[in-house]
PDB file of N, CA and C in Angstrom:
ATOM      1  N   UNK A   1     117.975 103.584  99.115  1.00  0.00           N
ATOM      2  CA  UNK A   1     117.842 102.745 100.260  1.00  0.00           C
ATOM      3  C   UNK A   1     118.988 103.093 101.216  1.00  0.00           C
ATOM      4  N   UNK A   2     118.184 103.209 102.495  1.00  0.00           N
ATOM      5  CA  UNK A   2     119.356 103.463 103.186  1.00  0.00           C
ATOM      6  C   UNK A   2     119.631 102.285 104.705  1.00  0.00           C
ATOM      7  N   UNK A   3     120.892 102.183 104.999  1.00  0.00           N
ATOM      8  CA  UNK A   3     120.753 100.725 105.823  1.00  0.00           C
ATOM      9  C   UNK A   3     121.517 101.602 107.057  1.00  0.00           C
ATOM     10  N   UNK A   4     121.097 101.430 108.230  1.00  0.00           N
ATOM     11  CA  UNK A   4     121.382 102.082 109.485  1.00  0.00           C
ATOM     12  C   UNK A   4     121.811 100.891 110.932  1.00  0.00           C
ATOM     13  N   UNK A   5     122.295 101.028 111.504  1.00  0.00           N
ATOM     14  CA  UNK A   5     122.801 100.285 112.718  1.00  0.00           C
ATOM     15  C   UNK A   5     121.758 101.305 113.903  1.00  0.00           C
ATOM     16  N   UNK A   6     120.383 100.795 114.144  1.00  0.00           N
ATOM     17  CA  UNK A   6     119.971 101.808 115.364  1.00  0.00           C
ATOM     18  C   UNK A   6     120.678 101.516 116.656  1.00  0.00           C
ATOM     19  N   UNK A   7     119.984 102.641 118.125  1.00  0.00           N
ATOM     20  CA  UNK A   7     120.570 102.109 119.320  1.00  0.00           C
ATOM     21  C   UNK A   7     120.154 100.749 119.540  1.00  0.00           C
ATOM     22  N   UNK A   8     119.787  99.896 119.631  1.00  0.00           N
ATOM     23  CA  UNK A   8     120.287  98.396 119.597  1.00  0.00           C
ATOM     24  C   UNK A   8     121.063  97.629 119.244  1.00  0.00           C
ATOM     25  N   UNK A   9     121.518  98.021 118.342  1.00  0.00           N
ATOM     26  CA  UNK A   9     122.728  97.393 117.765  1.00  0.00           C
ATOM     27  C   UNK A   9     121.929  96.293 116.135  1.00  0.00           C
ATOM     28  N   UNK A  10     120.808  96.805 115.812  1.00  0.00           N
ATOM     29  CA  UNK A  10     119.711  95.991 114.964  1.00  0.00           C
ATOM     30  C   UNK A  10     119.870  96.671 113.796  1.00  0.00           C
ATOM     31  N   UNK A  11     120.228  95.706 113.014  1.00  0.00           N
ATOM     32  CA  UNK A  11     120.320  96.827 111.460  1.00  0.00           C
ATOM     33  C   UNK A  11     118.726  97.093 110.910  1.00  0.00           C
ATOM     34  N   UNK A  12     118.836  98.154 110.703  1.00  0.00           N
ATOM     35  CA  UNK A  12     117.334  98.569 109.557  1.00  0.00           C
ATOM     36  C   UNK A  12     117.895  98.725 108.391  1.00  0.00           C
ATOM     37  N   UNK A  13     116.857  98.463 107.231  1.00  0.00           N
ATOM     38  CA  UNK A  13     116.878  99.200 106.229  1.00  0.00           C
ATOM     39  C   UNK A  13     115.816 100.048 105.878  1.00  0.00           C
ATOM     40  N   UNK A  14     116.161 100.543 105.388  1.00  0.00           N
ATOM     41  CA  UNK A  14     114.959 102.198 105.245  1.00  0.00           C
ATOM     42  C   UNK A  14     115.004 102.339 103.654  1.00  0.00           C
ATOM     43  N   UNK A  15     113.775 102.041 103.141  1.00  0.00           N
ATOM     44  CA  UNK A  15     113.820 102.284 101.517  1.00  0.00           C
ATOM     45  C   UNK A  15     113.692 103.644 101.143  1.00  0.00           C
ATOM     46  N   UNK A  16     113.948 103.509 100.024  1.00  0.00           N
ATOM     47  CA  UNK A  16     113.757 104.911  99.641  1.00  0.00           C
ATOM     48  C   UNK A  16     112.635 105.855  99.624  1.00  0.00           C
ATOM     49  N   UNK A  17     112.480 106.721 100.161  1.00  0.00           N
ATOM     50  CA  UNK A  17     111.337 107.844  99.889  1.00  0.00           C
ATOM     51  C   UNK A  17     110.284 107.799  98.742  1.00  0.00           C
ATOM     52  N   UNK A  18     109.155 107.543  98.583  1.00  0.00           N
ATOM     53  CA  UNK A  18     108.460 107.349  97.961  1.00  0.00           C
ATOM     54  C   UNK A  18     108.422 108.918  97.471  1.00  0.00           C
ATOM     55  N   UNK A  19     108.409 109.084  95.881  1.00  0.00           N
ATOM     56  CA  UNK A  19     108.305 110.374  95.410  1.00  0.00           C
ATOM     57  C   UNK A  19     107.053 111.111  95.301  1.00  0.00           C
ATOM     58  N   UNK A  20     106.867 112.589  95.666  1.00  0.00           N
ATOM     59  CA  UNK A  20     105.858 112.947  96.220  1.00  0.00           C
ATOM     60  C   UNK A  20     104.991 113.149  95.038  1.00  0.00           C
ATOM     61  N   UNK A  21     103.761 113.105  94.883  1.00  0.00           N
ATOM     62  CA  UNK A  21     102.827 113.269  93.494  1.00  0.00           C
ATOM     63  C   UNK A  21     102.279 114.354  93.905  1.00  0.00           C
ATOM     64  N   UNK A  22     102.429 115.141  93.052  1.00  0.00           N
ATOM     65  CA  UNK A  22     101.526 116.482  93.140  1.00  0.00           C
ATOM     66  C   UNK A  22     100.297 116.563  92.117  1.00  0.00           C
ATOM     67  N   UNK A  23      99.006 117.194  92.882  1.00  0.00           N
ATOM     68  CA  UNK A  23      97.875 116.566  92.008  1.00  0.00           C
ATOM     69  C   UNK A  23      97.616 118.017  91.407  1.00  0.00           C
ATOM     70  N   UNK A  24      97.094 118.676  90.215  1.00  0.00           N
ATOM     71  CA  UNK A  24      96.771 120.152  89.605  1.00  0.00           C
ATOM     72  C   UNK A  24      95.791 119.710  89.503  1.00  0.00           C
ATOM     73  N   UNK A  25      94.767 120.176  90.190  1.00  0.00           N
ATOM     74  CA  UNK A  25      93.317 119.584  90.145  1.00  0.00           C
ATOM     75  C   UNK A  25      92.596 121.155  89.336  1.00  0.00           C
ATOM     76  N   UNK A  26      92.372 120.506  87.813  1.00  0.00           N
ATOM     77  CA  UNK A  26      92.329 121.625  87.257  1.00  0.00           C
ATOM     78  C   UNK A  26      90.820 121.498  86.670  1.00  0.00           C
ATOM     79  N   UNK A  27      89.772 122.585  87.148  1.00  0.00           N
ATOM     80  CA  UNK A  27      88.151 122.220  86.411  1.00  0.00           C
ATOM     81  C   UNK A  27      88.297 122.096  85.082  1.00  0.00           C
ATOM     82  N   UNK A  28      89.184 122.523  84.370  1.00  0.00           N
ATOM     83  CA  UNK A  28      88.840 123.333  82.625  1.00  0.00           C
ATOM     84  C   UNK A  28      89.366 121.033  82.575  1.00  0.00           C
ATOM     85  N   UNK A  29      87.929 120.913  81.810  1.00  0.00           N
ATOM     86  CA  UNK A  29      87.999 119.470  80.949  1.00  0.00           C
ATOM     87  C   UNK A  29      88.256 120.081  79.744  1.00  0.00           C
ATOM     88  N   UNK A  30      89.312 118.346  79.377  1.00  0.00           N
ATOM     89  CA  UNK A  30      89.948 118.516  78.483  1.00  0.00           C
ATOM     90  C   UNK A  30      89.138 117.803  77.166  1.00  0.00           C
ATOM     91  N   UNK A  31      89.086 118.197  75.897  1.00  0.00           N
ATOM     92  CA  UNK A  31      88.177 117.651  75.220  1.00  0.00           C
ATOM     93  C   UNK A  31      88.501 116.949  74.084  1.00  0.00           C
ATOM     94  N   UNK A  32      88.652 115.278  74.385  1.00  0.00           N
ATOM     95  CA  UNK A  32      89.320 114.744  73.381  1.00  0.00           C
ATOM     96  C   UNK A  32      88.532 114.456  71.726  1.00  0.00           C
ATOM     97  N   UNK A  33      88.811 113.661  70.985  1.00  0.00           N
ATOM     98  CA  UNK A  33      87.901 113.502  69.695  1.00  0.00           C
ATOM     99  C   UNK A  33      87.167 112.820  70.312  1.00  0.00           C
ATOM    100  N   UNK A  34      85.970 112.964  69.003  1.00  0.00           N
ATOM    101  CA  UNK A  34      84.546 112.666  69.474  1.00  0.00           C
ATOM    102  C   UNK A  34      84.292 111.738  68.618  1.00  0.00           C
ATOM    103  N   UNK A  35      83.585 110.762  69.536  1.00  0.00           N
ATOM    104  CA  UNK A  35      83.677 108.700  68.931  1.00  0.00           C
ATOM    105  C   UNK A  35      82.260 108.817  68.926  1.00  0.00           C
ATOM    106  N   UNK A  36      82.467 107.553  68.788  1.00  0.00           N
ATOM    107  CA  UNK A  36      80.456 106.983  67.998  1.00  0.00           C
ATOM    108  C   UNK A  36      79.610 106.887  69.358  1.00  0.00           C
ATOM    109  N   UNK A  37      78.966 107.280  69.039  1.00  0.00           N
ATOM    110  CA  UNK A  37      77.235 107.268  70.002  1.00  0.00           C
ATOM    111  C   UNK A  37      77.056 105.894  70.075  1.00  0.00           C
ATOM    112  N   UNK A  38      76.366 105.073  71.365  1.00  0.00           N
ATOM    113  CA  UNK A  38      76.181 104.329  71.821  1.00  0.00           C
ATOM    114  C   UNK A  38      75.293 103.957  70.698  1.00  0.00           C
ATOM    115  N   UNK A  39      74.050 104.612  69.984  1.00  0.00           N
ATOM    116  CA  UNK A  39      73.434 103.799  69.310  1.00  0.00           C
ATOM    117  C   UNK A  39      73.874 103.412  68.192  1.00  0.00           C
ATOM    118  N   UNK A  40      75.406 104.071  67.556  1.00  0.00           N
ATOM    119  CA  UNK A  40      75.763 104.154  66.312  1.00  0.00           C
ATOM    120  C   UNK A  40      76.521 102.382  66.502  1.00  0.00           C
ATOM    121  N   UNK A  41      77.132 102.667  67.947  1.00  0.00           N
ATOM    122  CA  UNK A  41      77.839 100.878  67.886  1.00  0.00           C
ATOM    123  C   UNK A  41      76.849  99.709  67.694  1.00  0.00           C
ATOM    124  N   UNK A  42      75.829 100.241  68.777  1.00  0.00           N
ATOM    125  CA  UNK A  42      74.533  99.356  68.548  1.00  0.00           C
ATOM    126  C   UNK A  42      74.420  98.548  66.841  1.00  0.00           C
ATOM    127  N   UNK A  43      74.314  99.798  66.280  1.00  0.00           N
ATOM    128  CA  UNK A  43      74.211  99.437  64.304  1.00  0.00           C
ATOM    129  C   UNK A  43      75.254  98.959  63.869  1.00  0.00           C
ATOM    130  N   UNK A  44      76.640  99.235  64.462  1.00  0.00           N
ATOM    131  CA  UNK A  44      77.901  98.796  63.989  1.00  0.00           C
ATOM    132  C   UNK A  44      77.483  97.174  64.182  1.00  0.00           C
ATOM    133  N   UNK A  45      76.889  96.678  65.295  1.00  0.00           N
ATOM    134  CA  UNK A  45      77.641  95.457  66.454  1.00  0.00           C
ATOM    135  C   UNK A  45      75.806  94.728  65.746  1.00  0.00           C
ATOM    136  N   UNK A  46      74.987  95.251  64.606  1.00  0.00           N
ATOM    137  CA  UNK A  46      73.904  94.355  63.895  1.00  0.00           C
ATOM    138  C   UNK A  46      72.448  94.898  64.697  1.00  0.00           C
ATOM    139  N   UNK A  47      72.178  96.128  65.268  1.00  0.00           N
ATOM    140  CA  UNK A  47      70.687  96.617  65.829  1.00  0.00           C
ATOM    141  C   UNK A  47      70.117  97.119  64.595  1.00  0.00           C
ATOM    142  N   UNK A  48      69.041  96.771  64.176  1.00  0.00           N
ATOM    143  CA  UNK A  48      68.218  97.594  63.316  1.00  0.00           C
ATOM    144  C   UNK A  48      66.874  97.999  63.504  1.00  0.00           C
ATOM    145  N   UNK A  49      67.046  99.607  63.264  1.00  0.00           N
ATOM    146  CA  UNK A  49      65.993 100.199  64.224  1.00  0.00           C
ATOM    147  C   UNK A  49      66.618 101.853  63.979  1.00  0.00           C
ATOM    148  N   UNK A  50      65.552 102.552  64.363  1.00  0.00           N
ATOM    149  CA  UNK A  50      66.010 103.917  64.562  1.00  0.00           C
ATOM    150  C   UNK A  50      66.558 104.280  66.194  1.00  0.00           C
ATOM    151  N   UNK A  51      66.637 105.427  66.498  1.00  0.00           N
ATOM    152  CA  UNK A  51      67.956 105.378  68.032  1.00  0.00           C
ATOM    153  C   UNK A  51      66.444 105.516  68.993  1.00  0.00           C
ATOM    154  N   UNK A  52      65.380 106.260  68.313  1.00  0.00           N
ATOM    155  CA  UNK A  52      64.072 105.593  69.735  1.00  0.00           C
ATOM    156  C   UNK A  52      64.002 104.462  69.892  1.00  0.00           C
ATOM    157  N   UNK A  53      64.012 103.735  68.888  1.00  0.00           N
ATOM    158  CA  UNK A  53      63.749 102.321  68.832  1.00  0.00           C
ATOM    159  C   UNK A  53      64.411 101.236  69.896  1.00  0.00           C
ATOM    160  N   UNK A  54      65.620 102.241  69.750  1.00  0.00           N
ATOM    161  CA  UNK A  54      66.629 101.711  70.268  1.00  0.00           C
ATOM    162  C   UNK A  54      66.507 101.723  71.810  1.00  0.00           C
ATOM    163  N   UNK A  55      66.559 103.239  72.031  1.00  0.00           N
ATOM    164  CA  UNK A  55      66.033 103.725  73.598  1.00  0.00           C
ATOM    165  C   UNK A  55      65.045 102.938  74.224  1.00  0.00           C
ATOM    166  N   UNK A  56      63.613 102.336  73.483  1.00  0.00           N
ATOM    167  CA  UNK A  56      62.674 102.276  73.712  1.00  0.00           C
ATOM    168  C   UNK A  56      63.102 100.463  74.220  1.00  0.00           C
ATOM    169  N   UNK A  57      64.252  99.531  73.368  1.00  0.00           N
ATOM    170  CA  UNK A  57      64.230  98.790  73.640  1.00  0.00           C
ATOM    171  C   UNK A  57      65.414  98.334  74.701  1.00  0.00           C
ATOM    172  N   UNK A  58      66.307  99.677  75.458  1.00  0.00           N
ATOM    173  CA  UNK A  58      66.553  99.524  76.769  1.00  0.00           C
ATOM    174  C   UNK A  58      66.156  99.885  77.816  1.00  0.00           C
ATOM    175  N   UNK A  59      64.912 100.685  77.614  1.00  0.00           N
ATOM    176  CA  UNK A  59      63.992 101.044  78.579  1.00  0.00           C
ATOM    177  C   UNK A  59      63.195  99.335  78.913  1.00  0.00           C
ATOM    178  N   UNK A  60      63.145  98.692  78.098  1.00  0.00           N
ATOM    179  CA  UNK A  60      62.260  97.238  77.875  1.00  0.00           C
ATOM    180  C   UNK A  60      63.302  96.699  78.851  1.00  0.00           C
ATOM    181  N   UNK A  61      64.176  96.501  79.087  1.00  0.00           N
ATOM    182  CA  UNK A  61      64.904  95.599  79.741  1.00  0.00           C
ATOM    183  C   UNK A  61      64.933  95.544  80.858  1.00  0.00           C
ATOM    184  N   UNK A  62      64.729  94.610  81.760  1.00  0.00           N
ATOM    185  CA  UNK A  62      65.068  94.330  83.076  1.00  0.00           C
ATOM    186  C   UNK A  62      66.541  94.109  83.287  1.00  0.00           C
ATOM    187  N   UNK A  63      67.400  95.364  83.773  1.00  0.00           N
ATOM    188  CA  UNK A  63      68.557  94.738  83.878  1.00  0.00           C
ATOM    189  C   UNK A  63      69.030  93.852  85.306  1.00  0.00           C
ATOM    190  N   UNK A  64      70.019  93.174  85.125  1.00  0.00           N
ATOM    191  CA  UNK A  64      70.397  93.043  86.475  1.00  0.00           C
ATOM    192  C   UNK A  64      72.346  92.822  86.284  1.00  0.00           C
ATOM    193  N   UNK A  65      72.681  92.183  87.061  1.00  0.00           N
ATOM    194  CA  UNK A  65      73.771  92.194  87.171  1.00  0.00           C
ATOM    195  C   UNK A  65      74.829  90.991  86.026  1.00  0.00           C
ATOM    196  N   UNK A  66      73.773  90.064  85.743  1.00  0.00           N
ATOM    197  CA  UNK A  66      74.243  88.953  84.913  1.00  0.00           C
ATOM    198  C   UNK A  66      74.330  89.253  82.808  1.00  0.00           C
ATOM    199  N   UNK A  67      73.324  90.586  83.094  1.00  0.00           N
ATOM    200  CA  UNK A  67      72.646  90.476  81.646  1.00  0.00           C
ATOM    201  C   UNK A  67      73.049  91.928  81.196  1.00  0.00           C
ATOM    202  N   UNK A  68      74.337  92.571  81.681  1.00  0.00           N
ATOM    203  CA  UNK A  68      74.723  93.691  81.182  1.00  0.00           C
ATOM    204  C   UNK A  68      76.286  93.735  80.865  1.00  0.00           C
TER     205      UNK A  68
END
């Protein structure tokens, strides 16, 4: 922080420089471990059914904004 007297005679203070972020915008994805399939939580969290079954019964759904 820096505190200055300008030509007015008006003190400023001037904070410090925000530090610059440099972005490496790099294509190569990085590939972390590999977790459970949406239908596997499904079975974890009590669905019973095979994973069409499964598909077949979120294709059934009307979603909207309240019920997801």
């Amino acid at each position: 922080m820096e505190v200055i007297i300008n030509q007015l005679g008006n003190i400023e203070v001037i904070p410090p420089s925000s530090p610059v972020l440099e972005l490496n915008i790099n294509p190569v994805a990085i590939k972390g471990d590999t977790g459970k399939s949406a239908y596997q939580i499904a079975v974890d969290n009590g669905f019973i059914g095979t994973e069409q079954e499964w598909i077949n019964d979120l294709k059934s759904i009307e979603w909207s904004s309240t019920n997801w």
